[in-house]
PDB file of N, CA and C in Angstrom:
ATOM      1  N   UNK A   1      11.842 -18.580  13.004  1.00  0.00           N
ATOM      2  CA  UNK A   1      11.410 -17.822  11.848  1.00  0.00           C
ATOM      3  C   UNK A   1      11.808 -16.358  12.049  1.00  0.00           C
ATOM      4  N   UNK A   2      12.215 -15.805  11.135  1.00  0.00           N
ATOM      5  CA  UNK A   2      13.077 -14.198  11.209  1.00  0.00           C
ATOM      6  C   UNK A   2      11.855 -13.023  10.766  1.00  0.00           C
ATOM      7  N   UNK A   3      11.633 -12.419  11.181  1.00  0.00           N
ATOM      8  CA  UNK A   3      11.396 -11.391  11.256  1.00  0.00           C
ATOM      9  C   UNK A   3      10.761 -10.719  10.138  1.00  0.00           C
ATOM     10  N   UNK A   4      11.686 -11.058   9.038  1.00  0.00           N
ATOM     11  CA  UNK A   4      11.498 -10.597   7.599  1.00  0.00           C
ATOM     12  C   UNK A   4      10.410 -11.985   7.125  1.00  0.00           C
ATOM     13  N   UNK A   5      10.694 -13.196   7.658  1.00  0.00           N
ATOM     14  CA  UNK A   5       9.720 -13.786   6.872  1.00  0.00           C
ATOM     15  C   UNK A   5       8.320 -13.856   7.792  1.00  0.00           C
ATOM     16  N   UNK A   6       8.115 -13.733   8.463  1.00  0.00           N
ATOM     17  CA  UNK A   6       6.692 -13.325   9.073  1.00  0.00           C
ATOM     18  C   UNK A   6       5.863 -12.062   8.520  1.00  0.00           C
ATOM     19  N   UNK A   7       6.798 -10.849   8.527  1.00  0.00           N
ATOM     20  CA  UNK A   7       6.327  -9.798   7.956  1.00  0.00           C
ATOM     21  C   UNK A   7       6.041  -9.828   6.510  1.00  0.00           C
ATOM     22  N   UNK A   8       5.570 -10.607   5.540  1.00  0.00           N
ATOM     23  CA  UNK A   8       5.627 -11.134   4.199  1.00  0.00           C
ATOM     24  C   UNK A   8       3.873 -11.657   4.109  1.00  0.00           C
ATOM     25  N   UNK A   9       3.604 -11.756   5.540  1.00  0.00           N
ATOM     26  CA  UNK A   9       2.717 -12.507   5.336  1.00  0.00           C
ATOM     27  C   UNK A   9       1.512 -11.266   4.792  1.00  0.00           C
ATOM     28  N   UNK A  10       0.337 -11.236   4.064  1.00  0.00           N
ATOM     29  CA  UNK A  10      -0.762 -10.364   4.094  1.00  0.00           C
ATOM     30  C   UNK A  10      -1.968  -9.617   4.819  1.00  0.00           C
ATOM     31  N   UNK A  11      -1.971 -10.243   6.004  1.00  0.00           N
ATOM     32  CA  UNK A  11      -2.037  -9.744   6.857  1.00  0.00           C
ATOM     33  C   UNK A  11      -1.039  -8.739   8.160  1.00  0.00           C
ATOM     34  N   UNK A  12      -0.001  -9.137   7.560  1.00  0.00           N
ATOM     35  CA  UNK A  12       1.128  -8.252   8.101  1.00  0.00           C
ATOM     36  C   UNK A  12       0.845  -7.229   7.574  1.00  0.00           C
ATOM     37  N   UNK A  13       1.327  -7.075   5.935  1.00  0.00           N
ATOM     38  CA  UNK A  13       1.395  -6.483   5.213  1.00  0.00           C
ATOM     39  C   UNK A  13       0.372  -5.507   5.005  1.00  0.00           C
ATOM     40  N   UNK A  14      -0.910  -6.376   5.212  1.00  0.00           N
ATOM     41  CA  UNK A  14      -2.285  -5.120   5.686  1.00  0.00           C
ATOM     42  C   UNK A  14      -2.489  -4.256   6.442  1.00  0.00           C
ATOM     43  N   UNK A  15      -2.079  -4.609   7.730  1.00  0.00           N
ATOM     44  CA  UNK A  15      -1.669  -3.736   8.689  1.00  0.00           C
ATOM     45  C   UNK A  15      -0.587  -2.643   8.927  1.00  0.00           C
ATOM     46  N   UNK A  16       0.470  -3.138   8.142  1.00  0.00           N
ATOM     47  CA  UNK A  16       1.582  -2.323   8.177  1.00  0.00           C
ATOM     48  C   UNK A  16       1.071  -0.821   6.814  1.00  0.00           C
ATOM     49  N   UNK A  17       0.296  -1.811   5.846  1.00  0.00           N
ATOM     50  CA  UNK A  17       0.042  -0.560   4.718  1.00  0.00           C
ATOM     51  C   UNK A  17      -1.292   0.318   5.897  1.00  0.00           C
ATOM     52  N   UNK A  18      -2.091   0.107   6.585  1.00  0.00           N
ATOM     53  CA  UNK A  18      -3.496   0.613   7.118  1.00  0.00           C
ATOM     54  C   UNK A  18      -2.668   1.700   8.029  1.00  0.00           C
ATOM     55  N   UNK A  19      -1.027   1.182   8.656  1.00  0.00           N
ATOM     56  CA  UNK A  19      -0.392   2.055   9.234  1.00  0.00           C
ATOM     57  C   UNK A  19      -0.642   3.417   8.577  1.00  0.00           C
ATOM     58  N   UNK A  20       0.305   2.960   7.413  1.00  0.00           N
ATOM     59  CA  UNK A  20       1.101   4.174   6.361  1.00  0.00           C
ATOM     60  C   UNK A  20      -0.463   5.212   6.116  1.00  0.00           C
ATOM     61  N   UNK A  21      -1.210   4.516   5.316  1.00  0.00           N
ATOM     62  CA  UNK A  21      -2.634   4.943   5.051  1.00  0.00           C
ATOM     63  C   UNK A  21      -3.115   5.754   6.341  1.00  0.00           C
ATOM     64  N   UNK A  22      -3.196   4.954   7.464  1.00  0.00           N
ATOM     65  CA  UNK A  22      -4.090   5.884   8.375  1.00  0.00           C
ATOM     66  C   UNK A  22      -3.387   6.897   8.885  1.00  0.00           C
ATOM     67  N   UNK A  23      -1.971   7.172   8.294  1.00  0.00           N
ATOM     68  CA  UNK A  23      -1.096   8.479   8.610  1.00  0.00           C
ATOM     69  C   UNK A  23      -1.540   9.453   7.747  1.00  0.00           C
ATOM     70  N   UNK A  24      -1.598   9.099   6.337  1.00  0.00           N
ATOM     71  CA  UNK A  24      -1.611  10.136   5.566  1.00  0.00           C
ATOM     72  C   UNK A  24      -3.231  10.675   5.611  1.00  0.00           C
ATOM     73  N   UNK A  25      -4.127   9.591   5.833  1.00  0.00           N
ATOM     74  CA  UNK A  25      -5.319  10.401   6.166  1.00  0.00           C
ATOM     75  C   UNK A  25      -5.851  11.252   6.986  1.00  0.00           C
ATOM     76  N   UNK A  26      -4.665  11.756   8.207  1.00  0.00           N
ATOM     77  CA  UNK A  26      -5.241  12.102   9.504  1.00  0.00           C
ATOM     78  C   UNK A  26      -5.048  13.298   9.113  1.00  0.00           C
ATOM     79  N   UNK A  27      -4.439  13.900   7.917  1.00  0.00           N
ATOM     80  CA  UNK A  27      -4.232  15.240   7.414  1.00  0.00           C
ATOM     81  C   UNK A  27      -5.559  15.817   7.197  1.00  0.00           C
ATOM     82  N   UNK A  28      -6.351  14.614   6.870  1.00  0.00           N
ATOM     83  CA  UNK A  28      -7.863  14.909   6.661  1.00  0.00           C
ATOM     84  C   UNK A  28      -9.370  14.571   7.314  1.00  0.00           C
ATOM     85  N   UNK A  29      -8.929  14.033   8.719  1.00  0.00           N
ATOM     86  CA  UNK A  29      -9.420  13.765   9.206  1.00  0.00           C
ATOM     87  C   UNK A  29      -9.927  12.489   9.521  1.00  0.00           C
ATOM     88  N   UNK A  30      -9.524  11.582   8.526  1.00  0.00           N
ATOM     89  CA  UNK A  30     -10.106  10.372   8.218  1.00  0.00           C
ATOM     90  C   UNK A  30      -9.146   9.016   8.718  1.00  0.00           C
ATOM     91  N   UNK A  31      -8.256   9.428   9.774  1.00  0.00           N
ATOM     92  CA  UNK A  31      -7.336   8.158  10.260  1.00  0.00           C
ATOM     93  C   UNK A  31      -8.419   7.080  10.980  1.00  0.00           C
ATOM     94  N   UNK A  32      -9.245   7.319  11.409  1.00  0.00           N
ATOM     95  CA  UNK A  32     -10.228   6.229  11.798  1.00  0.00           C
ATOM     96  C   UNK A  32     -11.105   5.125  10.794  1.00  0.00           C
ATOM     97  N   UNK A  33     -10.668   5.395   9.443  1.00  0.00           N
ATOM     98  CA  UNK A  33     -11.940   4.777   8.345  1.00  0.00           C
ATOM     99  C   UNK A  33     -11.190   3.212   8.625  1.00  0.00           C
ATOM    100  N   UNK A  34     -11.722   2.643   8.104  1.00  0.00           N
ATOM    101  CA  UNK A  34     -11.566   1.185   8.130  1.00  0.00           C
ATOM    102  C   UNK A  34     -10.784   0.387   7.112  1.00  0.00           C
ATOM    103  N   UNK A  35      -9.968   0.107   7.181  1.00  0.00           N
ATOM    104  CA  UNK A  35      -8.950  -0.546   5.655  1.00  0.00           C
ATOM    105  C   UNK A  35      -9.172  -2.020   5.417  1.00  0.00           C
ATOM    106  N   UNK A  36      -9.903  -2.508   4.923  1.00  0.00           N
ATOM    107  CA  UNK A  36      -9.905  -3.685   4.013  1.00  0.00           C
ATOM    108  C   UNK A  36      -8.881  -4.302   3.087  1.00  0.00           C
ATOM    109  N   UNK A  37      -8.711  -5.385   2.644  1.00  0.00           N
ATOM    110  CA  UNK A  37      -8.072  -5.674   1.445  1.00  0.00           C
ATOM    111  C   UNK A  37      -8.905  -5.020  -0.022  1.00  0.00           C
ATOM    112  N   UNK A  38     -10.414  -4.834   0.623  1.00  0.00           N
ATOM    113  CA  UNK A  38     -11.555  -4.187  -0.771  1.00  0.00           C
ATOM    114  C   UNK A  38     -11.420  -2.745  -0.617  1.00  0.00           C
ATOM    115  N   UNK A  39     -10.890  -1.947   0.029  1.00  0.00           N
ATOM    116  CA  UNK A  39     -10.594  -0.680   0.228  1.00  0.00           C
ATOM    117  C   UNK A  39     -10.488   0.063  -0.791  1.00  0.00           C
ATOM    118  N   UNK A  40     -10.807   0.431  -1.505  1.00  0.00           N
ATOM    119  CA  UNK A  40     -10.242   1.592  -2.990  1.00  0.00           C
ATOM    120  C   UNK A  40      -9.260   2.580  -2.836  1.00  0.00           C
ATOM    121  N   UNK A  41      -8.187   3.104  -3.204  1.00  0.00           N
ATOM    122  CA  UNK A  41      -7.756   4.088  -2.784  1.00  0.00           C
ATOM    123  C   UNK A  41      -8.301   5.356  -3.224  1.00  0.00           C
ATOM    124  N   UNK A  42      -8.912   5.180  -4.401  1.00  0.00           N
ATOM    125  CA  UNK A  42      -9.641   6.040  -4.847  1.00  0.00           C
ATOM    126  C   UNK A  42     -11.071   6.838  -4.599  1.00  0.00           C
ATOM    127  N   UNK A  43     -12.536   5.911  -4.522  1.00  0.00           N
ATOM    128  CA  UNK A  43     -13.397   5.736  -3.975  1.00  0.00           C
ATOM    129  C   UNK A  43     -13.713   5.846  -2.331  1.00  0.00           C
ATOM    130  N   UNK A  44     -13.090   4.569  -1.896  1.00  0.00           N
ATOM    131  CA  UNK A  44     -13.125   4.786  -0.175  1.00  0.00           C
ATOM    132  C   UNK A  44     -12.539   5.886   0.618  1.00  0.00           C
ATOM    133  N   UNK A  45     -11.262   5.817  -0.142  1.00  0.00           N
ATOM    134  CA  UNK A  45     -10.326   6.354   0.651  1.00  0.00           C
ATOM    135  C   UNK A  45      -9.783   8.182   0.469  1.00  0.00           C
ATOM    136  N   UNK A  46     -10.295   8.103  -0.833  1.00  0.00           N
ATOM    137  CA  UNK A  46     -10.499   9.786  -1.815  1.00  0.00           C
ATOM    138  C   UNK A  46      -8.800  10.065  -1.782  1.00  0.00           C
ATOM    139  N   UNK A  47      -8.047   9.281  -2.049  1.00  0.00           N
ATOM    140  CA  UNK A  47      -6.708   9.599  -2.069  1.00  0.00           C
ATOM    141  C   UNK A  47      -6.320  10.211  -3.888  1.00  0.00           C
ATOM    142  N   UNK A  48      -5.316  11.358  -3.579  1.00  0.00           N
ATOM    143  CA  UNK A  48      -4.986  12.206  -4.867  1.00  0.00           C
ATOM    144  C   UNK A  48      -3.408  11.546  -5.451  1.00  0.00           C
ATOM    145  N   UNK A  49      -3.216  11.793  -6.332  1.00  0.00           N
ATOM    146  CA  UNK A  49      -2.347  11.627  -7.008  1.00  0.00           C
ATOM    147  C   UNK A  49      -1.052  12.244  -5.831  1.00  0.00           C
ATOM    148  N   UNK A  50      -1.481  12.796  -5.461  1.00  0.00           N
ATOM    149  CA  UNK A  50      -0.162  13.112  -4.023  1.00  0.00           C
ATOM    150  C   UNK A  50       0.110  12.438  -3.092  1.00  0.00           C
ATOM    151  N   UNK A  51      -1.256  12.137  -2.802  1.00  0.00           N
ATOM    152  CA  UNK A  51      -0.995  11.301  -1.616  1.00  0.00           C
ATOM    153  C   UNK A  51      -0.228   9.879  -2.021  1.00  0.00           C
ATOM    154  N   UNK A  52      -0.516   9.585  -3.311  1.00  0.00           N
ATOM    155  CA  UNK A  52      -0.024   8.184  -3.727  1.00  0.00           C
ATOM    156  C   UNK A  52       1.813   8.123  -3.761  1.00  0.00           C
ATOM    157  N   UNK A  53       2.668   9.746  -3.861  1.00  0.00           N
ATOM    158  CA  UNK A  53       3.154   9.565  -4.077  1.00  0.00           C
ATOM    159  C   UNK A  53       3.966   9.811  -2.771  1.00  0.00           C
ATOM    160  N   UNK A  54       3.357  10.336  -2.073  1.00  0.00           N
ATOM    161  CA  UNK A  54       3.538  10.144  -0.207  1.00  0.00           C
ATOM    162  C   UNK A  54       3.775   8.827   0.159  1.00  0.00           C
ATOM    163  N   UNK A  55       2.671   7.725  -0.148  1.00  0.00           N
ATOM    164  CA  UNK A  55       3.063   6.413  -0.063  1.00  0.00           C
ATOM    165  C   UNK A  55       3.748   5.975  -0.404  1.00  0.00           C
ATOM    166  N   UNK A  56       3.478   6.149  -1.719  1.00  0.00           N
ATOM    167  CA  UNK A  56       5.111   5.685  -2.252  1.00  0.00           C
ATOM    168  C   UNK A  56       6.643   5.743  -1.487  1.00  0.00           C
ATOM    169  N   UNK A  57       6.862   6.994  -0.843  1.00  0.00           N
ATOM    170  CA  UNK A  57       8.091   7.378  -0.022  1.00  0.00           C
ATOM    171  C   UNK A  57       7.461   6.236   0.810  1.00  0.00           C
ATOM    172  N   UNK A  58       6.529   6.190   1.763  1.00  0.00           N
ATOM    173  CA  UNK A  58       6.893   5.649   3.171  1.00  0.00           C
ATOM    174  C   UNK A  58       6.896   4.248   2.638  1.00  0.00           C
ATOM    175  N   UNK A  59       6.245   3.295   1.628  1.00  0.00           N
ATOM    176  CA  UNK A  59       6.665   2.210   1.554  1.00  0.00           C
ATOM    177  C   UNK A  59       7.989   1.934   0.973  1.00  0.00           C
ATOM    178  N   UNK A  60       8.858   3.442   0.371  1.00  0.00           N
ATOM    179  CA  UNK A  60       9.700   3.411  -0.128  1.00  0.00           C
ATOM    180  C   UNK A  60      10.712   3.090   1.524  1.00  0.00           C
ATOM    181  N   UNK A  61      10.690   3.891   1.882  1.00  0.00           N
ATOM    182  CA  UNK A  61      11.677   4.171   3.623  1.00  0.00           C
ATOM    183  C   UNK A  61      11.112   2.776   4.807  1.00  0.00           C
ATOM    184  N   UNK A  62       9.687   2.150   4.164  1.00  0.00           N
ATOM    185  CA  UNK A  62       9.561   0.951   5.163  1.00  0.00           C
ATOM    186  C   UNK A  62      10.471  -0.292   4.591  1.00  0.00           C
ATOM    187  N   UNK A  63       9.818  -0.586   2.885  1.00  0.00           N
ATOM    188  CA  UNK A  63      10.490  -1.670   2.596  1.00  0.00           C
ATOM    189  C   UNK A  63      11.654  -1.713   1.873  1.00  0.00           C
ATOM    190  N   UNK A  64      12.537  -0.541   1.503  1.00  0.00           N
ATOM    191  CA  UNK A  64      13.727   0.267   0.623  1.00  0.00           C
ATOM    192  C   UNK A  64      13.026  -0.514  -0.382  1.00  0.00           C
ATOM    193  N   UNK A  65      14.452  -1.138  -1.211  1.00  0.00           N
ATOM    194  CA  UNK A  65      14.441  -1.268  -2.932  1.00  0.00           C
ATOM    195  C   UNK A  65      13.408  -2.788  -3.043  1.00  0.00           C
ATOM    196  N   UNK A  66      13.131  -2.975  -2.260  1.00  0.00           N
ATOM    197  CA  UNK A  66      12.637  -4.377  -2.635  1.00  0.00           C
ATOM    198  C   UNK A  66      10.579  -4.362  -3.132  1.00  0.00           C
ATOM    199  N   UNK A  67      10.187  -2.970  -2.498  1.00  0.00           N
ATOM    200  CA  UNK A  67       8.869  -3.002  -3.293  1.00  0.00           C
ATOM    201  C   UNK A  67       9.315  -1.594  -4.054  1.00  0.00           C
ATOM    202  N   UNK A  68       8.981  -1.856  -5.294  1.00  0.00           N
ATOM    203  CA  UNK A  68       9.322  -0.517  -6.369  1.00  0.00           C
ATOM    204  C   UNK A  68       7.074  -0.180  -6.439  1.00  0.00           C
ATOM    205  N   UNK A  69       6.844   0.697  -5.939  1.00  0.00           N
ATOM    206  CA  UNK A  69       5.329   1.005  -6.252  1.00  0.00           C
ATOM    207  C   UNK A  69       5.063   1.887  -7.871  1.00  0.00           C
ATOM    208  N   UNK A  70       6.259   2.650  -7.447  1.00  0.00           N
ATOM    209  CA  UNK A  70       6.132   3.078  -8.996  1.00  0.00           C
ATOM    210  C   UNK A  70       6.046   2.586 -10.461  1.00  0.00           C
ATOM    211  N   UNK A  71       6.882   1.416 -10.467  1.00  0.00           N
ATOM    212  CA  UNK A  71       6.207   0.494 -10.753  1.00  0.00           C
ATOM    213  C   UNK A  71       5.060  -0.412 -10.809  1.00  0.00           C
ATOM    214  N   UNK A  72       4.798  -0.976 -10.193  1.00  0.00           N
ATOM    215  CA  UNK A  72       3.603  -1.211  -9.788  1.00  0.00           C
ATOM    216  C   UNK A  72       2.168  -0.345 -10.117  1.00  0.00           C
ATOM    217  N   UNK A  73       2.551   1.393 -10.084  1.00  0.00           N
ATOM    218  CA  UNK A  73       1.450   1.773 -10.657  1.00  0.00           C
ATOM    219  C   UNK A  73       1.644   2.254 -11.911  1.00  0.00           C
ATOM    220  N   UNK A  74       2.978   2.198 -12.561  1.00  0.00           N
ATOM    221  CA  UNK A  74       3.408   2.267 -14.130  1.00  0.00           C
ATOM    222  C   UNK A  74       2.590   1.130 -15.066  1.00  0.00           C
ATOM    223  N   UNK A  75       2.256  -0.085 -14.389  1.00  0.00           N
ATOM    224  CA  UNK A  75       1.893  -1.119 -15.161  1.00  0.00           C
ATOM    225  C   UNK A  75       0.573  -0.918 -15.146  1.00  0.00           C
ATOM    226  N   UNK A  76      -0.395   0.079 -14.997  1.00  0.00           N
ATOM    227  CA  UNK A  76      -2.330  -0.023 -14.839  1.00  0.00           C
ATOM    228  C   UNK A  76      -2.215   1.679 -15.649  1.00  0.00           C
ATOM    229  N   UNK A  77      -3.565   1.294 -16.051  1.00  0.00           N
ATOM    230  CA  UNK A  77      -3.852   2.388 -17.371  1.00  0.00           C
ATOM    231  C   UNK A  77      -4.814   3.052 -16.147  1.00  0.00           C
ATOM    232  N   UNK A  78      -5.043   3.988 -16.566  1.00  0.00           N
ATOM    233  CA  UNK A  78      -5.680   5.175 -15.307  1.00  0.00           C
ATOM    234  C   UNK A  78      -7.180   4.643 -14.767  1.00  0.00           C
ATOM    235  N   UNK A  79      -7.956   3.939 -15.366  1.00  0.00           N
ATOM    236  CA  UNK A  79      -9.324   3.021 -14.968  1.00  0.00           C
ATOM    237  C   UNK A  79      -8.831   2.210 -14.002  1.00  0.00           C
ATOM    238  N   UNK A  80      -7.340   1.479 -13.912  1.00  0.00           N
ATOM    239  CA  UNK A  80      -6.951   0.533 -13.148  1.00  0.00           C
ATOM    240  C   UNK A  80      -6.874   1.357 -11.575  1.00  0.00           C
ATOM    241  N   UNK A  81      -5.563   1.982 -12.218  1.00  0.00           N
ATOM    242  CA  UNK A  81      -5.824   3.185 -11.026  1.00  0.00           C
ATOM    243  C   UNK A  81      -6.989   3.416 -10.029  1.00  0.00           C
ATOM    244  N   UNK A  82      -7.160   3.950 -10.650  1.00  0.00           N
ATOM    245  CA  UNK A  82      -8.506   4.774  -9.931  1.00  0.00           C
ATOM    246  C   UNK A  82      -9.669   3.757  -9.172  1.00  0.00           C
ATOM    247  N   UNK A  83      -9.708   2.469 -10.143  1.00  0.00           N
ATOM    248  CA  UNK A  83     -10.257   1.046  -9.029  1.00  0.00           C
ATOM    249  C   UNK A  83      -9.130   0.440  -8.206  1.00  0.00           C
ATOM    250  N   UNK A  84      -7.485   0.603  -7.778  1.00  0.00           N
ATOM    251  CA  UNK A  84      -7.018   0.018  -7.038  1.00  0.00           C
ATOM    252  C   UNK A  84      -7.835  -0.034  -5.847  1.00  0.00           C
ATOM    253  N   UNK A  85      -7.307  -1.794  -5.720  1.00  0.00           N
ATOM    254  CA  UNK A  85      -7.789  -1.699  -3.843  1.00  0.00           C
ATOM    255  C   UNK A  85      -6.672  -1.826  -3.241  1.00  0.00           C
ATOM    256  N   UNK A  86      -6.790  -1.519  -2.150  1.00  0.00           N
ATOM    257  CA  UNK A  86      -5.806  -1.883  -0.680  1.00  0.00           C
ATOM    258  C   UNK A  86      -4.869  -3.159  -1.126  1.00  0.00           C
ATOM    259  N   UNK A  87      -5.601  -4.273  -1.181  1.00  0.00           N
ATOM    260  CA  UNK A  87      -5.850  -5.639  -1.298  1.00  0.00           C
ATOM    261  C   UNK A  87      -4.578  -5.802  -2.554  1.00  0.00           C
ATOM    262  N   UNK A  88      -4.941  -5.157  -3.741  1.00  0.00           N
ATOM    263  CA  UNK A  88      -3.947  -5.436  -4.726  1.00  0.00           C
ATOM    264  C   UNK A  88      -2.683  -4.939  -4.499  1.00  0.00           C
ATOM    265  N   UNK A  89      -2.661  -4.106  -3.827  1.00  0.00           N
ATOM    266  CA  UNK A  89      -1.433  -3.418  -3.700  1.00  0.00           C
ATOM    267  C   UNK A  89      -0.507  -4.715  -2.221  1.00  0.00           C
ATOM    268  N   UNK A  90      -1.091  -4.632  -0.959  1.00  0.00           N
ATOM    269  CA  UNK A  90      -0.997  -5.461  -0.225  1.00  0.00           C
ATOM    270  C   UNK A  90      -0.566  -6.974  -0.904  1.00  0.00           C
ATOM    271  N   UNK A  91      -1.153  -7.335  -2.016  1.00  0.00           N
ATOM    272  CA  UNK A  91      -0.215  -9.078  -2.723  1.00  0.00           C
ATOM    273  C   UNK A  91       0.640  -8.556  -3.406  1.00  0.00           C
ATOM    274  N   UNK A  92       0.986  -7.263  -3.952  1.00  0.00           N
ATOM    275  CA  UNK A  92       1.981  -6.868  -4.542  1.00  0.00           C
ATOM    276  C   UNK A  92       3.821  -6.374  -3.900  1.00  0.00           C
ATOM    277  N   UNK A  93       2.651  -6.004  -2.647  1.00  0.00           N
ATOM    278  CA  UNK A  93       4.098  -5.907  -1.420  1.00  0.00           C
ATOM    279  C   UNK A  93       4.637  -7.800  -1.124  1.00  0.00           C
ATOM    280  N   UNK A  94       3.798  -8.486  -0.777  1.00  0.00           N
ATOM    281  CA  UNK A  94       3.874  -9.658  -0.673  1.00  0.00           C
ATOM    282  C   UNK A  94       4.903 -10.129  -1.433  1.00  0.00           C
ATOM    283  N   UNK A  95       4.137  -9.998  -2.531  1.00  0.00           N
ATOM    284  CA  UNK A  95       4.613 -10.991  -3.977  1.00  0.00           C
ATOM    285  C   UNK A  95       6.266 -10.574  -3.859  1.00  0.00           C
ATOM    286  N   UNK A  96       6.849  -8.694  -3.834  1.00  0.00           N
ATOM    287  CA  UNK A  96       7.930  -8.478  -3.998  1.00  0.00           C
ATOM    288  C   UNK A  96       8.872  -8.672  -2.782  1.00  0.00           C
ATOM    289  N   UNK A  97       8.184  -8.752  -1.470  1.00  0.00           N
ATOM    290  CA  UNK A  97       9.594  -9.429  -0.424  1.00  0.00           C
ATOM    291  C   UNK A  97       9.377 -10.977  -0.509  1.00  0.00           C
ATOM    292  N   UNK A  98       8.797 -11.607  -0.944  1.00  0.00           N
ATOM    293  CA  UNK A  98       9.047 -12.890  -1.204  1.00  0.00           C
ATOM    294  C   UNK A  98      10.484 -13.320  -2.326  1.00  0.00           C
ATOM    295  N   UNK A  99       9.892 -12.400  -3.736  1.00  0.00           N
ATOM    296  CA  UNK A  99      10.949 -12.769  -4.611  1.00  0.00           C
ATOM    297  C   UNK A  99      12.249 -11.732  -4.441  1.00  0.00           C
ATOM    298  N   UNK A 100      12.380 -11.319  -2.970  1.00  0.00           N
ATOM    299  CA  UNK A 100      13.578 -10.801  -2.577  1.00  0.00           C
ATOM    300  C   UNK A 100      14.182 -11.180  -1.631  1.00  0.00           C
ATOM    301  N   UNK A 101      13.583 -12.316  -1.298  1.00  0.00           N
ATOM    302  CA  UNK A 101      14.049 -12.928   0.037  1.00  0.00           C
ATOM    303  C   UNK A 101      14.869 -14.206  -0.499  1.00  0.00           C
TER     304      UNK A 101
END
């Protein structure tokens, strides 16, 4: 099994996003909080419209063209937003190296 298809899995994928996440939080002190799939980015995690787009780059430079997030947050009206969890975003990385593999 290769490499790429192990890393697909959601628990990969959890870990690899809790990476990205517990980078951008250490700006604020908060690289230790705990990442769930129920995680909010909003609520739990108090992430700004910047930081989202910070992520965006590093899942942009982890997974190149194959997860588009901007997308992903083009399709939710700002209530959606603001309740993302971890979790949705995490089957959404999933969902897109699957149908790129």
């Amino acid at each position: 099994m290769s490499i790429e298809t192990t890393a697909t899995g959601e628990a990969a994928v959890l870990a690899q996003l809790g990476g990205m996440l517990r980078e951008l939080l250490a700006e604020y002190g908060l690289d230790d909080v705990e990442i769930t799939m129920d995680t909010t980015f909003h609520d739990d995690l108090e992430l700004e419209s910047v930081d989202l787009v910070a992520l965006s780059g590093q899942l942009r430079e982890h997974y190149g063209d194959r997860v588009n997030f901007a997308t992903f947050i083009a399709e939710r009206d700002l209530d959606e937003i603001i309740a993302l969890t971890v979790g949705e975003l995490v089957r959404y990385v999933v969902a897109s190296l699957r149908a790129s593999a």
